[in-house]
Protein backbone atom coordinates (compact mmCIF):
# COMPACT_ATOMS: atom_id res chain seq x y z
CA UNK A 1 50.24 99.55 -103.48
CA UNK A 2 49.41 98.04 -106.42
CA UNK A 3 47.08 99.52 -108.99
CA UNK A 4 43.98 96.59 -109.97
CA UNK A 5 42.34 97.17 -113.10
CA UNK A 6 39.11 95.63 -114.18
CA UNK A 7 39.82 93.79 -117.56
CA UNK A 8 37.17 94.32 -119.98
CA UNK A 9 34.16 92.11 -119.49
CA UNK A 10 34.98 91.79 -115.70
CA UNK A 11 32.66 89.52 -113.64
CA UNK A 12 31.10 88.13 -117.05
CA UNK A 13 30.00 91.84 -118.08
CA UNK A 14 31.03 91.57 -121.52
CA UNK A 15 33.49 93.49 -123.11
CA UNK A 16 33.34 97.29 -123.74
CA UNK A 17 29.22 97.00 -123.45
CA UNK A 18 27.03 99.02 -120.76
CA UNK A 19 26.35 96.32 -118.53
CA UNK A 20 29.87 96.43 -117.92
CA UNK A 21 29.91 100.58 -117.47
CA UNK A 22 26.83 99.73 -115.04
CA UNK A 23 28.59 97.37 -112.98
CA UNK A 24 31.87 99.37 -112.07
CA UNK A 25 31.29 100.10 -108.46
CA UNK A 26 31.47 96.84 -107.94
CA UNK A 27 34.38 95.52 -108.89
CA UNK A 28 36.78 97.71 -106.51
CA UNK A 29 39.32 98.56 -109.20
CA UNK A 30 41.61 101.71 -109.55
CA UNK A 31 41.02 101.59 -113.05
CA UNK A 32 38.64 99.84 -115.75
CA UNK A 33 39.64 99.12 -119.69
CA UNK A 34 38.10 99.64 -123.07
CA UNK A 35 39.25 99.04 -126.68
CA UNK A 36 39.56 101.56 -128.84
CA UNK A 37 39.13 102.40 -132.71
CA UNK A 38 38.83 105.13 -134.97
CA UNK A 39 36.51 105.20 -137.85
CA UNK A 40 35.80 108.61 -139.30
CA UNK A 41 36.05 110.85 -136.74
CA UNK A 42 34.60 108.81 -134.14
CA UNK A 43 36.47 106.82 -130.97
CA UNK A 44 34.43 103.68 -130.45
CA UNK A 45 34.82 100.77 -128.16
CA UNK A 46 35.23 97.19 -129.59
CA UNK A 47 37.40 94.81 -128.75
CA UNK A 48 37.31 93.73 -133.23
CA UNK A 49 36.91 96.50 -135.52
CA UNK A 50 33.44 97.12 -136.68
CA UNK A 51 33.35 99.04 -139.84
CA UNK A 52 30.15 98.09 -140.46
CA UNK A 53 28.65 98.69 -137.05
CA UNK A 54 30.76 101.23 -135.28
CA UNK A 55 27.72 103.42 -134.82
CA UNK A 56 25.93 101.58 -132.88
CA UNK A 57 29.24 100.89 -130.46
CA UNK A 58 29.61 102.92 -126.87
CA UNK A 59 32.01 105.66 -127.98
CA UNK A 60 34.83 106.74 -125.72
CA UNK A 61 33.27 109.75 -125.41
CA UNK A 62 30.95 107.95 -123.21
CA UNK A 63 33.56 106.34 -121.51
CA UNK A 64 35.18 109.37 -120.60
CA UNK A 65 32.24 110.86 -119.10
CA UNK A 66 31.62 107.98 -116.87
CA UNK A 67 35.07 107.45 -115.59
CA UNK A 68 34.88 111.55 -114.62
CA UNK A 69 31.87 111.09 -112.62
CA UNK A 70 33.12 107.88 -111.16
CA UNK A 71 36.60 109.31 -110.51
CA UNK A 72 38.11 105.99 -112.15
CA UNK A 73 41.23 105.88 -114.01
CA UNK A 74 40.11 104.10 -117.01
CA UNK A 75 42.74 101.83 -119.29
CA UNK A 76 42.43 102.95 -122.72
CA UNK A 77 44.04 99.99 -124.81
CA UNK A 78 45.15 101.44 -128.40
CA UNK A 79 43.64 98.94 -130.58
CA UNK A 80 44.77 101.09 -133.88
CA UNK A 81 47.79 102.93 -134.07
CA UNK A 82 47.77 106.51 -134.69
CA UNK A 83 45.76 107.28 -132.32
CA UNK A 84 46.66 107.96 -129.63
CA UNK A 85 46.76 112.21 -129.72
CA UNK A 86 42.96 111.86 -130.88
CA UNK A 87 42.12 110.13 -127.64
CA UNK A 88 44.40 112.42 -125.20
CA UNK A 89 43.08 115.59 -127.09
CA UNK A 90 39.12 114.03 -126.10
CA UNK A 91 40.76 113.61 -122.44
CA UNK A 92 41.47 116.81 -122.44
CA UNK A 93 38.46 118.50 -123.57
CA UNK A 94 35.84 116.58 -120.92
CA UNK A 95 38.78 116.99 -118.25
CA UNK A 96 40.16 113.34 -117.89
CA UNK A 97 43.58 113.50 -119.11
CA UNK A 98 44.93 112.84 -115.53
CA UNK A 99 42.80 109.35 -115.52
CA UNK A 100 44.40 108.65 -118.74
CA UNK A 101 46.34 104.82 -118.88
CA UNK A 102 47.41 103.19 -122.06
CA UNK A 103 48.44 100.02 -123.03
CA UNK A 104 47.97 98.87 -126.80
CA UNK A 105 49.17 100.54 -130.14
CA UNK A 106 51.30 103.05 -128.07
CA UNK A 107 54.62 103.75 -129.04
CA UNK A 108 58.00 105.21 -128.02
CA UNK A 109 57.63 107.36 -130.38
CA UNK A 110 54.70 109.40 -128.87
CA UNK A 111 57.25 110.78 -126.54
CA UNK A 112 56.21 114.42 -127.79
CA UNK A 113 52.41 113.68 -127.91
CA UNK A 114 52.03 112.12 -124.22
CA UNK A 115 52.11 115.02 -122.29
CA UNK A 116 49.55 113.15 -119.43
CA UNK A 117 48.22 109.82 -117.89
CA UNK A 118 50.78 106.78 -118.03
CA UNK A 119 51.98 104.28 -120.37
CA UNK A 120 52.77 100.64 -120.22
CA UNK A 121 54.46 99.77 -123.39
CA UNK A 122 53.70 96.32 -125.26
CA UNK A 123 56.28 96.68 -127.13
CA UNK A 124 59.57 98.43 -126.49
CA UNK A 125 61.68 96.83 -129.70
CA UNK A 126 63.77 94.33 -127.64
CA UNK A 127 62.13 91.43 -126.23
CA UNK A 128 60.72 91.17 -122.47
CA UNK A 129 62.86 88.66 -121.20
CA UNK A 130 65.66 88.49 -117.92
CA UNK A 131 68.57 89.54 -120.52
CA UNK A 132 67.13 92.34 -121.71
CA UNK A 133 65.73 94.27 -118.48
CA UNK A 134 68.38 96.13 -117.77
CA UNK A 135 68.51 97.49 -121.52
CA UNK A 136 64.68 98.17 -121.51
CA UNK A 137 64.90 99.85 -118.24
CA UNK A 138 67.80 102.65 -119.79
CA UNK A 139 65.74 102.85 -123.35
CA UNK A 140 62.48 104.09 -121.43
CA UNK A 141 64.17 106.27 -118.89
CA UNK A 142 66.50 107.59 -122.37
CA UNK A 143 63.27 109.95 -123.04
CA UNK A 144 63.17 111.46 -119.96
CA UNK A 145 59.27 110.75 -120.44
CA UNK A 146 57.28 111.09 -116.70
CA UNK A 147 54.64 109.17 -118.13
CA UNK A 148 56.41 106.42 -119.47
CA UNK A 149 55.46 103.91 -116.95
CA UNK A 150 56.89 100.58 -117.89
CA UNK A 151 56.15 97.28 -119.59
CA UNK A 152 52.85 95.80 -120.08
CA UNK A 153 53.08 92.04 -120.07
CA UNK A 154 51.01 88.89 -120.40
CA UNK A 155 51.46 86.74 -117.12
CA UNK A 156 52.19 83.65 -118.71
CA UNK A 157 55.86 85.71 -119.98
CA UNK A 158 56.70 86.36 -116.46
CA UNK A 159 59.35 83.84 -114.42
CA UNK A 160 60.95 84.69 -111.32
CA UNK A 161 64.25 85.63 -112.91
CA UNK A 162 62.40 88.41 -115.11
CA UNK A 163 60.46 89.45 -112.05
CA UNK A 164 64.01 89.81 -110.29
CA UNK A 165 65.24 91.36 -112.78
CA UNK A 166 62.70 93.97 -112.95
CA UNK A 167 62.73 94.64 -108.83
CA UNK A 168 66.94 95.35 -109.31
CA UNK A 169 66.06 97.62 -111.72
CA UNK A 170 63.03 99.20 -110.71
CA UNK A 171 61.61 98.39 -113.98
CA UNK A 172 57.62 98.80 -113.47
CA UNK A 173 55.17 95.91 -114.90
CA UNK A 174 51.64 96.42 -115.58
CA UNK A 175 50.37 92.52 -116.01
CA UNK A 176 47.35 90.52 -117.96
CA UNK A 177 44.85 89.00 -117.79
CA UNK A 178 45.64 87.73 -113.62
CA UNK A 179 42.62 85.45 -113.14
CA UNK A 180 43.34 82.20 -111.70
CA UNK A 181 43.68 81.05 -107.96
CA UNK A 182 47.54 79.73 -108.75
CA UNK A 183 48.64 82.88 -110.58
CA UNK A 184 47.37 85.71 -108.25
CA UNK A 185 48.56 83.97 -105.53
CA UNK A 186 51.67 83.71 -106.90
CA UNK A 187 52.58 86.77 -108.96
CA UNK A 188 49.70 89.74 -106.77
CA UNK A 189 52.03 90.93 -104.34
CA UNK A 190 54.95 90.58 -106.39
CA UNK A 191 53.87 92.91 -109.65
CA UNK A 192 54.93 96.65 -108.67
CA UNK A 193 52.64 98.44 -111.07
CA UNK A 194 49.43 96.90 -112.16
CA UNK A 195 47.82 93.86 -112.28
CA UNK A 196 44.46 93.70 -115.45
CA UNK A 197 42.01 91.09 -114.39
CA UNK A 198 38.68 89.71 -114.60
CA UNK A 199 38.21 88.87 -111.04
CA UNK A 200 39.31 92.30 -109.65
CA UNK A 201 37.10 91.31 -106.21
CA UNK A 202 39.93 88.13 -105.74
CA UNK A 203 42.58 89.89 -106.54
CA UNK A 204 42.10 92.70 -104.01
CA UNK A 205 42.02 90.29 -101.60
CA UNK A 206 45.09 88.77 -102.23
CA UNK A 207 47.15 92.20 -102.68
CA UNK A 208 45.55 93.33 -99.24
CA UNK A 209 45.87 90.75 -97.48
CA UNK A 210 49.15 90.14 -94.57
C-alpha cells in the first residue's frame, strides 16, 4: 500500500507551525513533514532559514515528541546539509529513530551515518529520467544500504515511460507535492512508495478506492 504523507501546511495549516501539529489526526496520513535547520545547537523547523528568529521556531525536538505519542512517521526534509547525524542522534535519544523518513539535504554519502528510518534521495548524481533508471536503481542498491529507499521526485518530472521504467526495476518513488484532481487520479495508484500532499483526505480516497 502506499505510504501518504501530509505535506507541510496540509489542509491550509501552515507550514511547520502548531496549528498544523494540532491538526494531525485529521488528515489520515502515515507520515507528516517538517523542515529542518541547525543554528547553534538547536534543530528548528522553518521552511526559510531564520537566523534572526530561530528561537522562537517549533524545534524538532517538539516534533519528535509529538510524532512518538501520535505513533506517526514524521518526514524530516534536510533543509541544510550536514545534518543529518544531529537529527538521527535526537531520534534516538526520545526513541523515534524507527519513525525516521528523509528527503532533503541527504546524501549517498551518509551510507555509514543512516543506520535507521528511510531515505528518498533528491539527488542521486545522474538525472531522474527513463535512461537513467536502470543506472540509479544499481548505484543505490551498490551500498547495500536497507534504508536507502529510493528517489524522491516532484510529480511534474514523472511520465509514463519513467514510471515504467521504475516498476521493471523495482526502483521505489516517494512523490511531491500530489494535490490536484488530474494528478492523483492519474499518478495515486501508480507511485509504489509515497505520495507528499496537501490534500492527504483526497488522496486516501483515491489509493483506497477499487
Amino acid at each position: 500500500m502506499t505510504m501518504i504523507t501530509a505535506h507541510g501546511g496540509a489542509m491550509n495549516t501552515g507550514r511547520n507551525t502548531q496549528a498544523y501539529f494540532d491538526n494531525i489526526d485529521k488528515y489520515n496520513a502515515d507520515a507528516i513533514e517538517v523542515d529542518i535547520w541547525k543554528k547553534g545547537n538547536l534543530l528548528y523547523l522553518s521552511h526559510l532559514p531564520a537566523p534572526f528568529s530561530y528561537k522562537k521556531r517549533l524545534t524538532l525536538r517538539y516534533a519528535f515528541e509529538v510524532v512518538k505519542q501520535k505513533q506517526i512517521k514524521i518526514n524530516c526534509d534536510l533543509k541544510q546539509k550536514g545534518i543529518i547525524k544531529d537529527v538521527i542522534d535526537l531520534a534516538k535519544e526520545i526513541g523515534v529513530e524507527d519513525l525516521l523518513i528523509f528527503t532533503g539535504e541527504a546524501r549517498l554519502s551518509d551510507n555509514k551515518i543512516v543506520d535507521c528510518g528511510q531515505v528518498w534521495f533528491n539527488k542521486m548524481g545522474l538525472k531522474y529520467t527513463a535512461q537513467n533508471v536502470k543506472a540509479l536503481k544499481e548505484l543505490l542498491d551498490s551500498f547495500k544500504n536497507p534504508h536507502f529507499a529510493g528517489l524522491n521526485i516532484k510529480y511534474t518530472k514523472l511520465s509514463d515511460e519513467f514510471l515504467s521504467e521504475c516498476k521493471k526495476y523495482d526502483l521505489k518513488l516517494s512523490v511531491f507535492t500530489v494535490d490536484k484532481d488530474e494528478t492523483m487520479n492519474k499518478y495515486a495508484k501508480k507511485i509504489d512508495g509515497n505520495i507528499t500532499t496537501n490534500r492527504p483526505l483526497d488522496v486516501r480516497k483515491v489509493v483506497e478506492s477499487n
